[in-house]
PDB file of N, CA and C in Angstrom:
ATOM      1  N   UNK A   1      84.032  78.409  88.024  1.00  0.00           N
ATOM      2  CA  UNK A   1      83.087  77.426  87.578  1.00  0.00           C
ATOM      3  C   UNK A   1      81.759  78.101  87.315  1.00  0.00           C
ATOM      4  N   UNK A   2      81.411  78.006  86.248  1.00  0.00           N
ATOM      5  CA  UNK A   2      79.843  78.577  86.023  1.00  0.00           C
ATOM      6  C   UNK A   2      79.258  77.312  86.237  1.00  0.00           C
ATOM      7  N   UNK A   3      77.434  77.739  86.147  1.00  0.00           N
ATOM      8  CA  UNK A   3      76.654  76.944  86.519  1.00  0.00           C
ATOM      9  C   UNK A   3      75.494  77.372  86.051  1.00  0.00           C
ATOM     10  N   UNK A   4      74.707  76.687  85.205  1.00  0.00           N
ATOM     11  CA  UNK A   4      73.295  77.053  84.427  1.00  0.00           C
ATOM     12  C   UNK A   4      72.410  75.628  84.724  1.00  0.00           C
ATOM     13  N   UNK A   5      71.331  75.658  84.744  1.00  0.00           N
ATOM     14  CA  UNK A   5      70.285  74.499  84.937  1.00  0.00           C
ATOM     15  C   UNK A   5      69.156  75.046  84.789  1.00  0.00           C
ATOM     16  N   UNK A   6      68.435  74.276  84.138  1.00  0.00           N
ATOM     17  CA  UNK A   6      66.874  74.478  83.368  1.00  0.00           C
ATOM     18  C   UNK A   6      66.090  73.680  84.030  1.00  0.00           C
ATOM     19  N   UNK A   7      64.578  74.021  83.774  1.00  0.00           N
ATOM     20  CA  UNK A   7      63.389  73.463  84.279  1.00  0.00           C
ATOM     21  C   UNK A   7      62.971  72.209  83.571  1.00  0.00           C
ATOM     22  N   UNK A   8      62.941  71.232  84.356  1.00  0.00           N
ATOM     23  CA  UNK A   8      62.481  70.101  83.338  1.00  0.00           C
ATOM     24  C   UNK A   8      60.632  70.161  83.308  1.00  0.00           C
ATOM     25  N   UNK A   9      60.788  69.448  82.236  1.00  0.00           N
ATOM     26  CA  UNK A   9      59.272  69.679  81.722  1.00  0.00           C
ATOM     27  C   UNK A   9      58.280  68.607  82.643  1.00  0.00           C
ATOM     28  N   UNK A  10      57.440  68.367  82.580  1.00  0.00           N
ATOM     29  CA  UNK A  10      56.160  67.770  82.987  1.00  0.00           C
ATOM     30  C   UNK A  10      56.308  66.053  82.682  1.00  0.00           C
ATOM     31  N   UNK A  11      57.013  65.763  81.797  1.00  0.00           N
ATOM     32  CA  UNK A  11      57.144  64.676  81.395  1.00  0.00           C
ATOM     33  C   UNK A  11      57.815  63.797  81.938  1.00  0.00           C
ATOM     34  N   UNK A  12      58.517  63.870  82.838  1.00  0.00           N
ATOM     35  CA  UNK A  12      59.691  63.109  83.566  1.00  0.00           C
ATOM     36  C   UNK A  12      58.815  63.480  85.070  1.00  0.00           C
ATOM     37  N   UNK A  13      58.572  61.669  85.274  1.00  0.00           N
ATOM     38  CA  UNK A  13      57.632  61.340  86.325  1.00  0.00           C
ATOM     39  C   UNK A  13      57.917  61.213  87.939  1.00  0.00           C
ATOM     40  N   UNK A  14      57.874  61.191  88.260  1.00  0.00           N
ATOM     41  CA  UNK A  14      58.530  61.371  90.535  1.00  0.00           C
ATOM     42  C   UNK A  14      59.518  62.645  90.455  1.00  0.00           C
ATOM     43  N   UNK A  15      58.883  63.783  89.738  1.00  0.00           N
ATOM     44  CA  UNK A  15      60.014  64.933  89.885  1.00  0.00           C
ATOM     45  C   UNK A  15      58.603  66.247  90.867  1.00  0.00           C
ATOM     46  N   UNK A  16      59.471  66.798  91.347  1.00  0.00           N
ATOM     47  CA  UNK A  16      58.886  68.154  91.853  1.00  0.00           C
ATOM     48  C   UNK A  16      58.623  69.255  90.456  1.00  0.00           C
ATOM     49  N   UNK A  17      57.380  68.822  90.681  1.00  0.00           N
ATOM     50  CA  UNK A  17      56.899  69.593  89.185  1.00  0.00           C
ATOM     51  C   UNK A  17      56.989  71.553  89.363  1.00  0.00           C
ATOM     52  N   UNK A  18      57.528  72.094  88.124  1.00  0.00           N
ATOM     53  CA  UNK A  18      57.616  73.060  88.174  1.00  0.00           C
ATOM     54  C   UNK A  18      58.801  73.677  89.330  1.00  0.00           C
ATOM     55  N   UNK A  19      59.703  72.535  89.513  1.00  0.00           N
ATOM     56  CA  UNK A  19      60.969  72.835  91.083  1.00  0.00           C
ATOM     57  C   UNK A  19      62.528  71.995  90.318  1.00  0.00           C
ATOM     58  N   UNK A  20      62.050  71.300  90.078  1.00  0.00           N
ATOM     59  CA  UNK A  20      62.800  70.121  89.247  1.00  0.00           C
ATOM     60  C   UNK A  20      63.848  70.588  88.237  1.00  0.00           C
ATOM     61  N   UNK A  21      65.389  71.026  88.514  1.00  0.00           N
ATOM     62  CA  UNK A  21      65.969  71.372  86.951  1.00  0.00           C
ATOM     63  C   UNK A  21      66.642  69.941  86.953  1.00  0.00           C
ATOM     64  N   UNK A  22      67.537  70.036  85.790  1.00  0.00           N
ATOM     65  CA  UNK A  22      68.174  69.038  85.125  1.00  0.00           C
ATOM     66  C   UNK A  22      69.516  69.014  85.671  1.00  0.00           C
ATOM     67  N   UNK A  23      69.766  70.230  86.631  1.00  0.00           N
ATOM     68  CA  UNK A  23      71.226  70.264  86.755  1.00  0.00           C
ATOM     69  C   UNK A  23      71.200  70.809  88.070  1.00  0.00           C
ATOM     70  N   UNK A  24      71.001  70.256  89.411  1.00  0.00           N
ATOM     71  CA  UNK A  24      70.798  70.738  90.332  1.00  0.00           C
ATOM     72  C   UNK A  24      72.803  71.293  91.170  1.00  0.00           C
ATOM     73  N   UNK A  25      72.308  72.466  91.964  1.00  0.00           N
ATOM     74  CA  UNK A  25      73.833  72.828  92.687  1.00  0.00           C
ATOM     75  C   UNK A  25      74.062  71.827  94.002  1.00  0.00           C
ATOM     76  N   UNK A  26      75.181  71.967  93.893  1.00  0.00           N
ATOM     77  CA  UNK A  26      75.267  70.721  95.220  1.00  0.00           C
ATOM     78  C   UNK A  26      76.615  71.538  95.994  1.00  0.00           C
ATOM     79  N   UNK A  27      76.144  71.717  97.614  1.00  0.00           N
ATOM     80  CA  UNK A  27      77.449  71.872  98.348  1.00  0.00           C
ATOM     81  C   UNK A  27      77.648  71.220  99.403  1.00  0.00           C
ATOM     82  N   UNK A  28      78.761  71.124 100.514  1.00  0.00           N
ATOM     83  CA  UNK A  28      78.554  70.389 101.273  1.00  0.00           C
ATOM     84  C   UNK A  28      77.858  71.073 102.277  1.00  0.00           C
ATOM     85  N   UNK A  29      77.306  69.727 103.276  1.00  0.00           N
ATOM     86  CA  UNK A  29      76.655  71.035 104.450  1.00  0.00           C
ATOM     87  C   UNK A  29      78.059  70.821 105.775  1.00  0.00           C
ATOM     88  N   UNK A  30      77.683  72.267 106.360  1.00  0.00           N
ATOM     89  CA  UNK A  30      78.935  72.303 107.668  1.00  0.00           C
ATOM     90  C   UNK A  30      79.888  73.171 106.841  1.00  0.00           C
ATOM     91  N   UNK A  31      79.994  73.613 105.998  1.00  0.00           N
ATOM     92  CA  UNK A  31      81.370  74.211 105.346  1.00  0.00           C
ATOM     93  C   UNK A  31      80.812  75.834 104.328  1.00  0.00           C
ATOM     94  N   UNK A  32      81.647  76.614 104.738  1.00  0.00           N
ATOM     95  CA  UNK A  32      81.186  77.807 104.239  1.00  0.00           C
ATOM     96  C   UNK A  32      81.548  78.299 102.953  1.00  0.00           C
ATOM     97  N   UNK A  33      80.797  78.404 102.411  1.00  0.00           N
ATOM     98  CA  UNK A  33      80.704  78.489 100.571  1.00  0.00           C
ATOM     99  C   UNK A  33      80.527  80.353 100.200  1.00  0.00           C
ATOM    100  N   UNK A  34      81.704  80.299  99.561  1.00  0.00           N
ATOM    101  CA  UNK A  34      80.824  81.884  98.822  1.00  0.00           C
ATOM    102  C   UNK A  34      80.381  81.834  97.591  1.00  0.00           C
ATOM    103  N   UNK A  35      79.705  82.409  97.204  1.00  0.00           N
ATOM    104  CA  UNK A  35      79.088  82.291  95.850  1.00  0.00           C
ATOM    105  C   UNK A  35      79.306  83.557  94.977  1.00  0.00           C
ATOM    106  N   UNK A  36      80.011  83.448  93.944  1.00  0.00           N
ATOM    107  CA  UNK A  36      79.724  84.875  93.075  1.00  0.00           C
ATOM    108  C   UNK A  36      78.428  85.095  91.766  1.00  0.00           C
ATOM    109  N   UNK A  37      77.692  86.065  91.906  1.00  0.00           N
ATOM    110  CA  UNK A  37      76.970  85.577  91.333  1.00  0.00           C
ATOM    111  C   UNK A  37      76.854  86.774  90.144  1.00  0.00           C
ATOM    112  N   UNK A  38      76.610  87.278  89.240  1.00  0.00           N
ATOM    113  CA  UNK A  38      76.151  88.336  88.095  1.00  0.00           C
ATOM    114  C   UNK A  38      75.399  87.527  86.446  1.00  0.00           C
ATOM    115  N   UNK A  39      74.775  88.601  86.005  1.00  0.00           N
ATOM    116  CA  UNK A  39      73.842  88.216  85.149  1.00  0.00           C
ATOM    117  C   UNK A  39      74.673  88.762  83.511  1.00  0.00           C
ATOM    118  N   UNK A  40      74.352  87.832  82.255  1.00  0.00           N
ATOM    119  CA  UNK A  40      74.614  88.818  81.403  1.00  0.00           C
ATOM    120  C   UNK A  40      73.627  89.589  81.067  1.00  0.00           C
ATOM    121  N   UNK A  41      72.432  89.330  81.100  1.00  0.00           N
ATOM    122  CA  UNK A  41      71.065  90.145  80.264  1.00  0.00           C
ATOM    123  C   UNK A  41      70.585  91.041  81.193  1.00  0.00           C
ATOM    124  N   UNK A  42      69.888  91.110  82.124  1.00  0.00           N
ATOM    125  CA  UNK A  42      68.861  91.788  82.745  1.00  0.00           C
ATOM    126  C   UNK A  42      69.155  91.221  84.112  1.00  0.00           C
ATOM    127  N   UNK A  43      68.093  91.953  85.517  1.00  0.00           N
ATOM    128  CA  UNK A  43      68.481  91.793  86.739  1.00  0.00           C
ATOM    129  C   UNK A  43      67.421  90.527  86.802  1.00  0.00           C
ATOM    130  N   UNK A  44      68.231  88.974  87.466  1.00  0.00           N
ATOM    131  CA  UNK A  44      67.441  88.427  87.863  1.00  0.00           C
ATOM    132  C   UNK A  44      67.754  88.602  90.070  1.00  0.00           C
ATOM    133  N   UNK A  45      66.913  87.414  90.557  1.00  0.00           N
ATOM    134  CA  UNK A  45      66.896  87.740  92.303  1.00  0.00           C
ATOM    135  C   UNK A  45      67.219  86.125  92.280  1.00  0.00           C
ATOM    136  N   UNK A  46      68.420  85.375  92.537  1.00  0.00           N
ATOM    137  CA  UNK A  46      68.833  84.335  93.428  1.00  0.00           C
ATOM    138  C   UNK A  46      67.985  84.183  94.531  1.00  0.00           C
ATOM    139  N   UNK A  47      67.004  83.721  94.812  1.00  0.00           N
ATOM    140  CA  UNK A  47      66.636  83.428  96.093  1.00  0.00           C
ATOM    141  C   UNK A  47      66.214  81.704  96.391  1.00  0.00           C
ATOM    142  N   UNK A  48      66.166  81.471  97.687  1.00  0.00           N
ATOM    143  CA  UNK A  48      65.480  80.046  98.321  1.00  0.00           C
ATOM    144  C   UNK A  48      65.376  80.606  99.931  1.00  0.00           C
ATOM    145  N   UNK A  49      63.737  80.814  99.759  1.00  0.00           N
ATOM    146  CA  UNK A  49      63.721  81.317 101.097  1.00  0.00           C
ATOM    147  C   UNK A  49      63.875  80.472 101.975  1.00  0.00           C
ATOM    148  N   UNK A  50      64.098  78.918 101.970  1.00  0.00           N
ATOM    149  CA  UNK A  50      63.802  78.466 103.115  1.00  0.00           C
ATOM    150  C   UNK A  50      65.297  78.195 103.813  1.00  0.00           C
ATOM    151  N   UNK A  51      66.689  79.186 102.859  1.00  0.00           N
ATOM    152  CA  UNK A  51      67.341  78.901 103.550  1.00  0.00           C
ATOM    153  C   UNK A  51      67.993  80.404 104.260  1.00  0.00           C
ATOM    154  N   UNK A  52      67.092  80.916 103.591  1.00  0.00           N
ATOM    155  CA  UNK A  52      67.337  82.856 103.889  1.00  0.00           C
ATOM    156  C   UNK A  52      67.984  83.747 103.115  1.00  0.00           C
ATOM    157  N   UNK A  53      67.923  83.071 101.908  1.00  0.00           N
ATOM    158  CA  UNK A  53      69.006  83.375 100.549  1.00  0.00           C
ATOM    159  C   UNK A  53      68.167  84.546  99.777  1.00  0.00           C
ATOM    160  N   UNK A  54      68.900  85.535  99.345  1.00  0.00           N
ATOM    161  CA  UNK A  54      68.287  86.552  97.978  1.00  0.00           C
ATOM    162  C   UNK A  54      69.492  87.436  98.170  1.00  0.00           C
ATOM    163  N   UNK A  55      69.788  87.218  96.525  1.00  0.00           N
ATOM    164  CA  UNK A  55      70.766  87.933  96.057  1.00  0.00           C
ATOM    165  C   UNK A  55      70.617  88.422  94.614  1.00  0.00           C
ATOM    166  N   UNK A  56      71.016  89.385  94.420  1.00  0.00           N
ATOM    167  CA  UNK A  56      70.552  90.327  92.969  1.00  0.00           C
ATOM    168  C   UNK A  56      71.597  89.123  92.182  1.00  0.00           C
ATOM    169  N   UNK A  57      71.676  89.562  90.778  1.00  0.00           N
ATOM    170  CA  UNK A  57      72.244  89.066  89.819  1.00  0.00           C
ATOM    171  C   UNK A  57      72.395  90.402  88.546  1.00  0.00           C
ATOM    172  N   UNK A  58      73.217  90.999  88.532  1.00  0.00           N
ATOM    173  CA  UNK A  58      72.667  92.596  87.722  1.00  0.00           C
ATOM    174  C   UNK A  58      73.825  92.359  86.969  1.00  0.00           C
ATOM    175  N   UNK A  59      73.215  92.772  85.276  1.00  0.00           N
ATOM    176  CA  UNK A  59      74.677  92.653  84.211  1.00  0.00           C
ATOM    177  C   UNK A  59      75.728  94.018  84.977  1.00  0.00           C
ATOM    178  N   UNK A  60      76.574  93.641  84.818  1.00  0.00           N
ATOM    179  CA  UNK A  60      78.177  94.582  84.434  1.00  0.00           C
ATOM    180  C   UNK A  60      78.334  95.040  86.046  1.00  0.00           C
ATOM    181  N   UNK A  61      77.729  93.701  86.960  1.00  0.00           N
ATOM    182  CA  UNK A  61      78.316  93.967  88.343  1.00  0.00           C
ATOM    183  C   UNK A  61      78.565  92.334  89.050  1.00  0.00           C
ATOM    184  N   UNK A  62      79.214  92.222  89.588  1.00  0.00           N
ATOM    185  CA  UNK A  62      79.824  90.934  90.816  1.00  0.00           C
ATOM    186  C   UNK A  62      79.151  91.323  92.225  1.00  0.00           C
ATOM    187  N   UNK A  63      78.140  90.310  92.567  1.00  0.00           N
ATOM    188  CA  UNK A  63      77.606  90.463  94.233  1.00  0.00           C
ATOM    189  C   UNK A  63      78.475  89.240  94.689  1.00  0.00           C
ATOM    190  N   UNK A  64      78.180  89.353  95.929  1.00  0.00           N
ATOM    191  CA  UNK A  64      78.741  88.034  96.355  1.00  0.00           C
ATOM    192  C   UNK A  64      78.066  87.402  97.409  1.00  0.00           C
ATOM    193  N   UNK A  65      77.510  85.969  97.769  1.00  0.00           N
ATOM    194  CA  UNK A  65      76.948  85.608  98.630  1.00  0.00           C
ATOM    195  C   UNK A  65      77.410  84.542  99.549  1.00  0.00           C
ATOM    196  N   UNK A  66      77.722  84.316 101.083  1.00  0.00           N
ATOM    197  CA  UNK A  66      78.218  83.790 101.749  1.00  0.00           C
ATOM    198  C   UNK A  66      76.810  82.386 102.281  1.00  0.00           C
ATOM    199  N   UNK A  67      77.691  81.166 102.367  1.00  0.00           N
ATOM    200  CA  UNK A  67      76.627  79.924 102.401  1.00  0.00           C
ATOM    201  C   UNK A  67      76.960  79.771 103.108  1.00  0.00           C
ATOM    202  N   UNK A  68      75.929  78.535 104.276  1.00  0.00           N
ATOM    203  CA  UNK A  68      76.569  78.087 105.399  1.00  0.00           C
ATOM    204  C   UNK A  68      75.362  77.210 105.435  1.00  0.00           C
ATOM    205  N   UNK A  69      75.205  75.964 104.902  1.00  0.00           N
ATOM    206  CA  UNK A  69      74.120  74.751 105.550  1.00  0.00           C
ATOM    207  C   UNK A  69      74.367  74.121 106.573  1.00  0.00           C
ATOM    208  N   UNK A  70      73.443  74.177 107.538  1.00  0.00           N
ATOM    209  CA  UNK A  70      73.313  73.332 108.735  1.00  0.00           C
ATOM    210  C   UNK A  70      73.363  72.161 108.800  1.00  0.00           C
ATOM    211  N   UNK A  71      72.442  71.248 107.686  1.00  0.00           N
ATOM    212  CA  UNK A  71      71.599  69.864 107.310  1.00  0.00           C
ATOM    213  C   UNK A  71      71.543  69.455 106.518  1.00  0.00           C
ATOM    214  N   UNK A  72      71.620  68.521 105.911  1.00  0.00           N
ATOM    215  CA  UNK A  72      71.643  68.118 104.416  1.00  0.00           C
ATOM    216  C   UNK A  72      70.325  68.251 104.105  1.00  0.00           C
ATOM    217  N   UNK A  73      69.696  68.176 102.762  1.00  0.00           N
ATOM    218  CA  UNK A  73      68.474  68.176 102.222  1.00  0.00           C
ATOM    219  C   UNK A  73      68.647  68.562 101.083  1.00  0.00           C
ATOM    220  N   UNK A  74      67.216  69.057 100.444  1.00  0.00           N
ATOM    221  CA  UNK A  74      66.962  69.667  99.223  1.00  0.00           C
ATOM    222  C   UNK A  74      66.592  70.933  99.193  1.00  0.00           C
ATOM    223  N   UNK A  75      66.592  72.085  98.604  1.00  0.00           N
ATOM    224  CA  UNK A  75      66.075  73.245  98.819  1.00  0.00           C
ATOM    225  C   UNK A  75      65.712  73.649  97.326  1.00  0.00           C
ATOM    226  N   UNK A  76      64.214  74.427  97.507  1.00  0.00           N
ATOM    227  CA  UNK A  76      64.078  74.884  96.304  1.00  0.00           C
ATOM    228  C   UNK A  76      63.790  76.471  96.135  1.00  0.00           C
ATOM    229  N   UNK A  77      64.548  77.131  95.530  1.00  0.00           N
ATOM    230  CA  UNK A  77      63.862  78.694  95.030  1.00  0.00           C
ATOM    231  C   UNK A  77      63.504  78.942  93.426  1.00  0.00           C
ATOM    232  N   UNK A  78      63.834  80.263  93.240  1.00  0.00           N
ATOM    233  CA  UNK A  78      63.177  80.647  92.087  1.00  0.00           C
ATOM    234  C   UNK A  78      63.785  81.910  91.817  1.00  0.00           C
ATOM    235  N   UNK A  79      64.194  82.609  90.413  1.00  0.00           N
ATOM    236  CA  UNK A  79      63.909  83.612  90.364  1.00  0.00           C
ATOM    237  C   UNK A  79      62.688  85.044  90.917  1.00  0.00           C
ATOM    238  N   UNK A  80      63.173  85.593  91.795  1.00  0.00           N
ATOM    239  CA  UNK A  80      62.246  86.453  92.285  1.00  0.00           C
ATOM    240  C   UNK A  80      62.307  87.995  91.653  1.00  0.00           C
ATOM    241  N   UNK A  81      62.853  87.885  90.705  1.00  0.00           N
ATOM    242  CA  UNK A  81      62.951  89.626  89.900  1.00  0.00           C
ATOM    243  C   UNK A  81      62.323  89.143  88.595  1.00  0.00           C
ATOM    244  N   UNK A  82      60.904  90.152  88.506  1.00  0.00           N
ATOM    245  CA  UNK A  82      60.553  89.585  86.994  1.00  0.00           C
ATOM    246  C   UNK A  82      61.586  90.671  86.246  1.00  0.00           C
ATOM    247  N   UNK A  83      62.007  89.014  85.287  1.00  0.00           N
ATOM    248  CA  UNK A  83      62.774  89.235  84.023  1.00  0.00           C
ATOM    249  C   UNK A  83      62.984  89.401  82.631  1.00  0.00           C
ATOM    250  N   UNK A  84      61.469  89.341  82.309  1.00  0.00           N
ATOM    251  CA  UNK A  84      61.007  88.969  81.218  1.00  0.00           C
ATOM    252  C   UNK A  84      60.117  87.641  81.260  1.00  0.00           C
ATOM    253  N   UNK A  85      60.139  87.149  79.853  1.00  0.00           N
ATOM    254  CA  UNK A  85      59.315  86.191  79.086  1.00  0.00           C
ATOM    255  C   UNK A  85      59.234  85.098  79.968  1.00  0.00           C
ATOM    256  N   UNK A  86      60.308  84.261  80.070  1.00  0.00           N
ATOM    257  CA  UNK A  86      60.680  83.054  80.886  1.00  0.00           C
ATOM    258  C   UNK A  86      60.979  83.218  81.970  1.00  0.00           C
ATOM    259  N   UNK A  87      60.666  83.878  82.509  1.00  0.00           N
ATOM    260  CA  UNK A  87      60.877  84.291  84.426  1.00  0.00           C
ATOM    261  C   UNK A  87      60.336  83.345  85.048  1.00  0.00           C
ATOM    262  N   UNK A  88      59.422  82.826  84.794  1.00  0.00           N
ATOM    263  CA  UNK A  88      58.456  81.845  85.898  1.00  0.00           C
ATOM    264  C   UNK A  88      58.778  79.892  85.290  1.00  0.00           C
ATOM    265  N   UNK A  89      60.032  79.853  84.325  1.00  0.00           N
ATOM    266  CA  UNK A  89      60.880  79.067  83.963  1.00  0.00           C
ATOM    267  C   UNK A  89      62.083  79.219  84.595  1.00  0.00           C
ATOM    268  N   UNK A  90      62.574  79.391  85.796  1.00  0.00           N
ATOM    269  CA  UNK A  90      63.812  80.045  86.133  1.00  0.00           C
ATOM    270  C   UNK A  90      63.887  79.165  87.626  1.00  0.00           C
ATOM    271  N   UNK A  91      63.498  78.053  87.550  1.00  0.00           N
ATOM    272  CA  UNK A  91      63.744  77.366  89.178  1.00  0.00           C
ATOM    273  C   UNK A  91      65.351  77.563  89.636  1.00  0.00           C
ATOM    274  N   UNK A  92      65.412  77.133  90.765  1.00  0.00           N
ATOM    275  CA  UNK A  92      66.668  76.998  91.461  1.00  0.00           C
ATOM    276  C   UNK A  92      66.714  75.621  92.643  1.00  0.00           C
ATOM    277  N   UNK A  93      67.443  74.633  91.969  1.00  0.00           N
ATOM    278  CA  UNK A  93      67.497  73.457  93.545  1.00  0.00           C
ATOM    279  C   UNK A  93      68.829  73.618  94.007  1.00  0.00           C
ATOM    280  N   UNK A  94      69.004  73.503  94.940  1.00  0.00           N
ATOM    281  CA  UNK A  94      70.098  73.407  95.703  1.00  0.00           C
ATOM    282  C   UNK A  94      69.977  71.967  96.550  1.00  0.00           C
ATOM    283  N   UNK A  95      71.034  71.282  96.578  1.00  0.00           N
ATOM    284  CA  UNK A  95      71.059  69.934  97.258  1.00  0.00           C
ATOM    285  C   UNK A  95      71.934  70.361  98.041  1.00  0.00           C
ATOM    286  N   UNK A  96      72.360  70.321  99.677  1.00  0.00           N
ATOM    287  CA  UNK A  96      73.222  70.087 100.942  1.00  0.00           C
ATOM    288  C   UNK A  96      73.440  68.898 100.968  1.00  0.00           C
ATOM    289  N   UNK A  97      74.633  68.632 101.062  1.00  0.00           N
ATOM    290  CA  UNK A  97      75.069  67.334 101.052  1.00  0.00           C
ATOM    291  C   UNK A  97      76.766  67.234 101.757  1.00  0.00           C
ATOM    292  N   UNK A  98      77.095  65.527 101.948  1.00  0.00           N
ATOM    293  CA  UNK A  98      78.268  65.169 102.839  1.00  0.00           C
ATOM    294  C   UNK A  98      79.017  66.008 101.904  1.00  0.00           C
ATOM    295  N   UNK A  99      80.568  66.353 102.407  1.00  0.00           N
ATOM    296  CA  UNK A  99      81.217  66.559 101.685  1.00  0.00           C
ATOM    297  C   UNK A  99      82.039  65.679 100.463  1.00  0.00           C
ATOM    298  N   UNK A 100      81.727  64.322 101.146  1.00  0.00           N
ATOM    299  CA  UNK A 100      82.462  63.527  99.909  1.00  0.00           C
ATOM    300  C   UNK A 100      81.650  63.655  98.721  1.00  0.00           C
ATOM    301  N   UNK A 101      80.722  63.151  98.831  1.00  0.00           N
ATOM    302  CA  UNK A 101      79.579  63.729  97.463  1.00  0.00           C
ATOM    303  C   UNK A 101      79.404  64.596  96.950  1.00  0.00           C
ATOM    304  N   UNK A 102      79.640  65.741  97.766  1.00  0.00           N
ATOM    305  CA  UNK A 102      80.140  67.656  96.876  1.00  0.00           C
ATOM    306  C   UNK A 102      81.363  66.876  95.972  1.00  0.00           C
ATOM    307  N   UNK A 103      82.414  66.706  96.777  1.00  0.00           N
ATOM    308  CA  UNK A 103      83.849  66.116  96.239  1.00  0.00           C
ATOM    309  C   UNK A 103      83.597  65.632  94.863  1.00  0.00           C
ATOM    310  N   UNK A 104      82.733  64.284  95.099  1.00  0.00           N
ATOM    311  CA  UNK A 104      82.722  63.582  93.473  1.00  0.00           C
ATOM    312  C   UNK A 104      82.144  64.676  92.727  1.00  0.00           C
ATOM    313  N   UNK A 105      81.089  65.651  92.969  1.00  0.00           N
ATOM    314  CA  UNK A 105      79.923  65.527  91.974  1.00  0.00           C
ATOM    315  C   UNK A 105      80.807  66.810  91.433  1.00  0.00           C
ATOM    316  N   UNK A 106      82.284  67.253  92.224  1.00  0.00           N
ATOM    317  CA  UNK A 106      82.671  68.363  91.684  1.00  0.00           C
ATOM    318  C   UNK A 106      83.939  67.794  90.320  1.00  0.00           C
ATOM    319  N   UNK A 107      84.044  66.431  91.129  1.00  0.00           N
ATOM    320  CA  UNK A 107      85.148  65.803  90.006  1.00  0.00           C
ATOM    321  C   UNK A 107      84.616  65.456  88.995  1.00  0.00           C
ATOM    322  N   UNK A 108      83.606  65.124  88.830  1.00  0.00           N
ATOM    323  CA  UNK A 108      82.766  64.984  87.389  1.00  0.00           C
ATOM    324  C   UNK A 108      82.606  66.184  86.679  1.00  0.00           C
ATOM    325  N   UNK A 109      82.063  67.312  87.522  1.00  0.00           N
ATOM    326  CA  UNK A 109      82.134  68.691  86.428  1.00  0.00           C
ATOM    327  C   UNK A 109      83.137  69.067  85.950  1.00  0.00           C
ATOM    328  N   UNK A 110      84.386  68.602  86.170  1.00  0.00           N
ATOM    329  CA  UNK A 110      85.942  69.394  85.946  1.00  0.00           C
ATOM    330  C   UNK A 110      86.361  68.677  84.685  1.00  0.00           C
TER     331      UNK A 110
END
């Protein structure tokens, strides 16, 4: 399953400005997730510090990152490797959530 999500703009009102994409990741919390992650263009940095997360993203290699949420919530990071032009366009949300709601929100992407 890939996964891409963009920064929404300024215009769309009760959002976390400049945190806010259009396509947030959702996993469950309590259950251990790995993540594979690689870039096609240039090295970006996966991170959300507030959950202890940073992981490279480098073309023509596979890292891999192991999840484990405690709590449900929201979490927000960012690209932390400048990447160029749009680097500081590069949010990251992550939502923790029950597992039934991972469940649906995974049956809708399929």
């Amino acid at each position: 399953y890939e996964f891409d999500s963009y920064m929404l703009n300024y215009k769309y009102k009760n959002q976390f400005r400049l945190l806010e994409t259009d396509n947030r990741l959702i996993i469950p919390f309590k259950v251990s997730m790995r993540m594979i992650i690689s870039s096609l263009d240039v090295i970006h940095s996966w991170t959300i510090p507030s959950l202890g997360i940073k992981v490279d993203a480098i073309p023509g290699r596979i890292n891999q990152l192991n999840l484990f949420s405690i709590r449900p919530g929201i979490y927000f990071g960012q690209c932390s490797e400048i990447c160029g032009m749009n680097h500081s366009f590069m949010p990251i949300m992550l939502e923790s959530t029950s597992y039934n709601i991972f469940f649906d929100w995974i049956k809708k992407k399929i």
